[in-house]
C-alpha atoms as a PDB file:
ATOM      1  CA  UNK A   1      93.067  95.783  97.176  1.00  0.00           C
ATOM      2  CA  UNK A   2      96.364  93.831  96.943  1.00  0.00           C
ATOM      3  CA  UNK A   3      98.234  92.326  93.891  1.00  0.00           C
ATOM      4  CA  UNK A   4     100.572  89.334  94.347  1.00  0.00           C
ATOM      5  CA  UNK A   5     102.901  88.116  91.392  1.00  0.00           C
ATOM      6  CA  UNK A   6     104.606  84.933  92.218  1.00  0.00           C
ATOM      7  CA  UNK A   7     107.818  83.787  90.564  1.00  0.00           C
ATOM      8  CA  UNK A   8     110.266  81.039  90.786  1.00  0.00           C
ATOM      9  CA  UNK A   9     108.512  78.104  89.475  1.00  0.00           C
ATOM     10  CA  UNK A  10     110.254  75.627  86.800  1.00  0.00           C
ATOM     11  CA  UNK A  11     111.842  72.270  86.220  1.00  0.00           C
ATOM     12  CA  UNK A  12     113.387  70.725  88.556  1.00  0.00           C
ATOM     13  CA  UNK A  13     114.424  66.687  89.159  1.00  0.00           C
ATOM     14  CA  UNK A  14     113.485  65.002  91.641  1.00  0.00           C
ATOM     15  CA  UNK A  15     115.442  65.364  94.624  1.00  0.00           C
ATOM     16  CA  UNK A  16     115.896  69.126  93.995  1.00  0.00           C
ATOM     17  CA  UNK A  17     114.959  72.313  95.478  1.00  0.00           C
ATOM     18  CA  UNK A  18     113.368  75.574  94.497  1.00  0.00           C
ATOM     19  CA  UNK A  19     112.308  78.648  96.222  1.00  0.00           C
ATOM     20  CA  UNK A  20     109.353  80.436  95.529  1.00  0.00           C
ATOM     21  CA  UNK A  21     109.026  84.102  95.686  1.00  0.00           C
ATOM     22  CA  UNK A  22     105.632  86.491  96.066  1.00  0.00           C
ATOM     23  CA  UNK A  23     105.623  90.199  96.153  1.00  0.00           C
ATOM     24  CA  UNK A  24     102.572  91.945  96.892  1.00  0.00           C
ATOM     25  CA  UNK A  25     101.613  95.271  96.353  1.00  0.00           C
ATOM     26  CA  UNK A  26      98.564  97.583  97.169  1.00  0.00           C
ATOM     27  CA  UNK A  27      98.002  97.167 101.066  1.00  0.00           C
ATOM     28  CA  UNK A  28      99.828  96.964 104.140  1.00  0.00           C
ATOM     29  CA  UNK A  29     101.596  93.778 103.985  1.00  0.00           C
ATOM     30  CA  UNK A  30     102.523  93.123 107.587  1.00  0.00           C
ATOM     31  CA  UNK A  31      98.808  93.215 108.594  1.00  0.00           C
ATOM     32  CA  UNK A  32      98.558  90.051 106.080  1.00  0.00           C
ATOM     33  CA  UNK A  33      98.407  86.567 106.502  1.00  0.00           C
ATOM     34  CA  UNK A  34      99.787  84.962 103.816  1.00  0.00           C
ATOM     35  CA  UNK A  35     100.153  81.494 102.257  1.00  0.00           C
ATOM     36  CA  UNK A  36     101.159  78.933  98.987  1.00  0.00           C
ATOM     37  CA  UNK A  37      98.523  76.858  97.642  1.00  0.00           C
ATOM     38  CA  UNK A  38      99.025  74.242  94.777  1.00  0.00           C
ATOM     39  CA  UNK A  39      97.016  72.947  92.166  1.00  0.00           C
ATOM     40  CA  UNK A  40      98.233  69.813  90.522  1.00  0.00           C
ATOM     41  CA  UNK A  41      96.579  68.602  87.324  1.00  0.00           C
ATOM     42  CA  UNK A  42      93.054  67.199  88.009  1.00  0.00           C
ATOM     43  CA  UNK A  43      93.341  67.591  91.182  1.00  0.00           C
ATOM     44  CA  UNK A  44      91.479  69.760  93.844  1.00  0.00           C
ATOM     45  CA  UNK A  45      93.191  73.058  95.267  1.00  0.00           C
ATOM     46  CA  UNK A  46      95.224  72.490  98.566  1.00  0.00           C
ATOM     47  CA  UNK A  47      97.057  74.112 100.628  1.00  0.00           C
ATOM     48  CA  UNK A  48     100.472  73.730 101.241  1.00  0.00           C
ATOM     49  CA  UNK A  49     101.865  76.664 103.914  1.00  0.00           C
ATOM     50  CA  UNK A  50     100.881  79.521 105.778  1.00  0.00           C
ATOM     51  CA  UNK A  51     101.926  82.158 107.961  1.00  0.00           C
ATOM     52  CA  UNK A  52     100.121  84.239 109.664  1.00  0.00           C
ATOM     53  CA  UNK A  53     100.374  87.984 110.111  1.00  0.00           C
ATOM     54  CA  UNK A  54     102.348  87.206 113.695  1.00  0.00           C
ATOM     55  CA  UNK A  55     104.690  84.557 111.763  1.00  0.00           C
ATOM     56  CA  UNK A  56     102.685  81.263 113.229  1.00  0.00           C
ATOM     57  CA  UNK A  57     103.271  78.928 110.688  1.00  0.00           C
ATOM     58  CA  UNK A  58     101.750  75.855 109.507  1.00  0.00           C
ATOM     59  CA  UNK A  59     102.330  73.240 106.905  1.00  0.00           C
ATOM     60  CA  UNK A  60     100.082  70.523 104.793  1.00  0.00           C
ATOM     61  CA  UNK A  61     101.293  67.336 105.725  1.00  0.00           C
ATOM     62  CA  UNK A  62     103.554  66.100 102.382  1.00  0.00           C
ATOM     63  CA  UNK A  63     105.188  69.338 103.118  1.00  0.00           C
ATOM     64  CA  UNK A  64     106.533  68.890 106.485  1.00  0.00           C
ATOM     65  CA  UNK A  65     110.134  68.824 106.981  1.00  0.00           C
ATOM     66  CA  UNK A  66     110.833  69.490 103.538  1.00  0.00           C
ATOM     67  CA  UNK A  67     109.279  72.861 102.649  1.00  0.00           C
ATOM     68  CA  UNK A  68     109.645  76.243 104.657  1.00  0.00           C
ATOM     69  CA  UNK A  69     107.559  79.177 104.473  1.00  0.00           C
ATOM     70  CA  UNK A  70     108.777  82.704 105.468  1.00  0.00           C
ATOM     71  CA  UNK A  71     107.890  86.117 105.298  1.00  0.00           C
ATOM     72  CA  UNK A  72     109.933  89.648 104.884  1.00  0.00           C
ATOM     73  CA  UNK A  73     107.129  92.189 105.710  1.00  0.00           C
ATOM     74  CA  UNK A  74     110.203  95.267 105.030  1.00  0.00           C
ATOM     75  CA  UNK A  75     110.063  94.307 101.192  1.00  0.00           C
ATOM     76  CA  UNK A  76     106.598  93.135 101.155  1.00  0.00           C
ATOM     77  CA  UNK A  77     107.620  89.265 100.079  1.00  0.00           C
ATOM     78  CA  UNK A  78     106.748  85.602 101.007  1.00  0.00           C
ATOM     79  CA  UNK A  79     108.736  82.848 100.416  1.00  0.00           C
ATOM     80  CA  UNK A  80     108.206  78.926  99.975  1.00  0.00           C
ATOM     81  CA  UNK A  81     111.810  77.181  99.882  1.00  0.00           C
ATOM     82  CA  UNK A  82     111.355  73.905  98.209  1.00  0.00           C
ATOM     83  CA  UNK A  83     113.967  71.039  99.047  1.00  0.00           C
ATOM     84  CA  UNK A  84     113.323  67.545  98.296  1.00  0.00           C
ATOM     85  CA  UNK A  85     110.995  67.636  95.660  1.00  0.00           C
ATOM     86  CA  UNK A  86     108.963  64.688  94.745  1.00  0.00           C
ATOM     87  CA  UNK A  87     107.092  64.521  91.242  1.00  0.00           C
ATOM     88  CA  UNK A  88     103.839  64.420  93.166  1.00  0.00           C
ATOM     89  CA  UNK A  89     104.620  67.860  94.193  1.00  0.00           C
ATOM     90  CA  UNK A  90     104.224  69.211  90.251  1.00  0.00           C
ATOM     91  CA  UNK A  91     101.778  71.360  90.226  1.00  0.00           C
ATOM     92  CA  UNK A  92     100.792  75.273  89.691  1.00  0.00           C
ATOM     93  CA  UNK A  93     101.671  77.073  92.935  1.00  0.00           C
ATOM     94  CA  UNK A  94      99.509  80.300  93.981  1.00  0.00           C
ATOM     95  CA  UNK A  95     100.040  83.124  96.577  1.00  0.00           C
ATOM     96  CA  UNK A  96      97.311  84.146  99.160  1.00  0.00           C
ATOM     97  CA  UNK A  97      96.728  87.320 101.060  1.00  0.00           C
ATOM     98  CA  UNK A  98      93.915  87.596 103.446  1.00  0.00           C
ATOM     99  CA  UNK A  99      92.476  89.564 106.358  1.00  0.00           C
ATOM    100  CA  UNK A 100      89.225  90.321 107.168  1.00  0.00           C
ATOM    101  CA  UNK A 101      86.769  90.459 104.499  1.00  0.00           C
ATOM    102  CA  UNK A 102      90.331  90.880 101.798  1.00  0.00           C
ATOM    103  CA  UNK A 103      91.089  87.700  99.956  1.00  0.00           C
ATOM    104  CA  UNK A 104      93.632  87.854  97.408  1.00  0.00           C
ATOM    105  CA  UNK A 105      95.330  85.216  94.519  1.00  0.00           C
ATOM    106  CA  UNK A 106      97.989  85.341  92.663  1.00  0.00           C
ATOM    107  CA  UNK A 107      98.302  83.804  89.023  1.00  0.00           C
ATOM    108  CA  UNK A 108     100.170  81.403  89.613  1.00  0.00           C
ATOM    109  CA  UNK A 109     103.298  79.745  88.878  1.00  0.00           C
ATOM    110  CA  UNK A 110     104.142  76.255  87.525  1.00  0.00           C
ATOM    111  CA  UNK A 111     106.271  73.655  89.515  1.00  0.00           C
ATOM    112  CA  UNK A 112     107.352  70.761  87.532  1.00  0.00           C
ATOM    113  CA  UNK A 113     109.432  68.030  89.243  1.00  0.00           C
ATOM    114  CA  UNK A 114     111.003  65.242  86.884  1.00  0.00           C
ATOM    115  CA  UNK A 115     111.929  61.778  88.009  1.00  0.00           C
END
């Protein structure tokens, strides 16, 4: 079983960057893949990066060239630097760990990008 708490989230303006943090706890992180998901208000889930438990990486399309995801498998964290931000990209931002028949979410934090 793992547990992920994210942190990070808040206001921003547009134009302005934020990194996201996720710690997880409870299983052997480097065997993970991991990823950020977002889920903006009345909208559908989405994903937005991931990186896989060999560091392959791969983005949703808005976030291309503006957001990075990385990993630090010694302190068991994941990362989403934000730069750029766009009020379309407000939203509540989630953590994923999966392998195998393991699936885990975080709660959650909120993104909110002004104009």
């Amino acid at each position: 079983q793992v547990r992920l708490v994210e942190s990070g989230g808040g206001l921003v303006e547009a134009g302005g960057s934020l990194r996201l943090a996720c710690v997880a706890s409870g299983s052997i992180f480097s065997i993970l893949n991991m990823g950020w998901y977002r889920q903006a208000p009345g909208k559908q889930h989405k994903s937005v990066a991931i990186i896989t438990k060999g560091g392959s990486t791969n983005y949703e399309d808005s976030a291309k060239g503006r957001f990075t995801i990385s990993r630090v498998d010694a302190k068991n964290m994941v990362y989403l630097q934000m730069n750029s931000l766009k009020p379309e990209d407000t939203a509540t931002y989630y953590c994923r760990a999966w392998d195998g028949p393991l699936d885990a979410w975080g709660q959650g934090t909120l993104v909110t990008v002004s104009s």
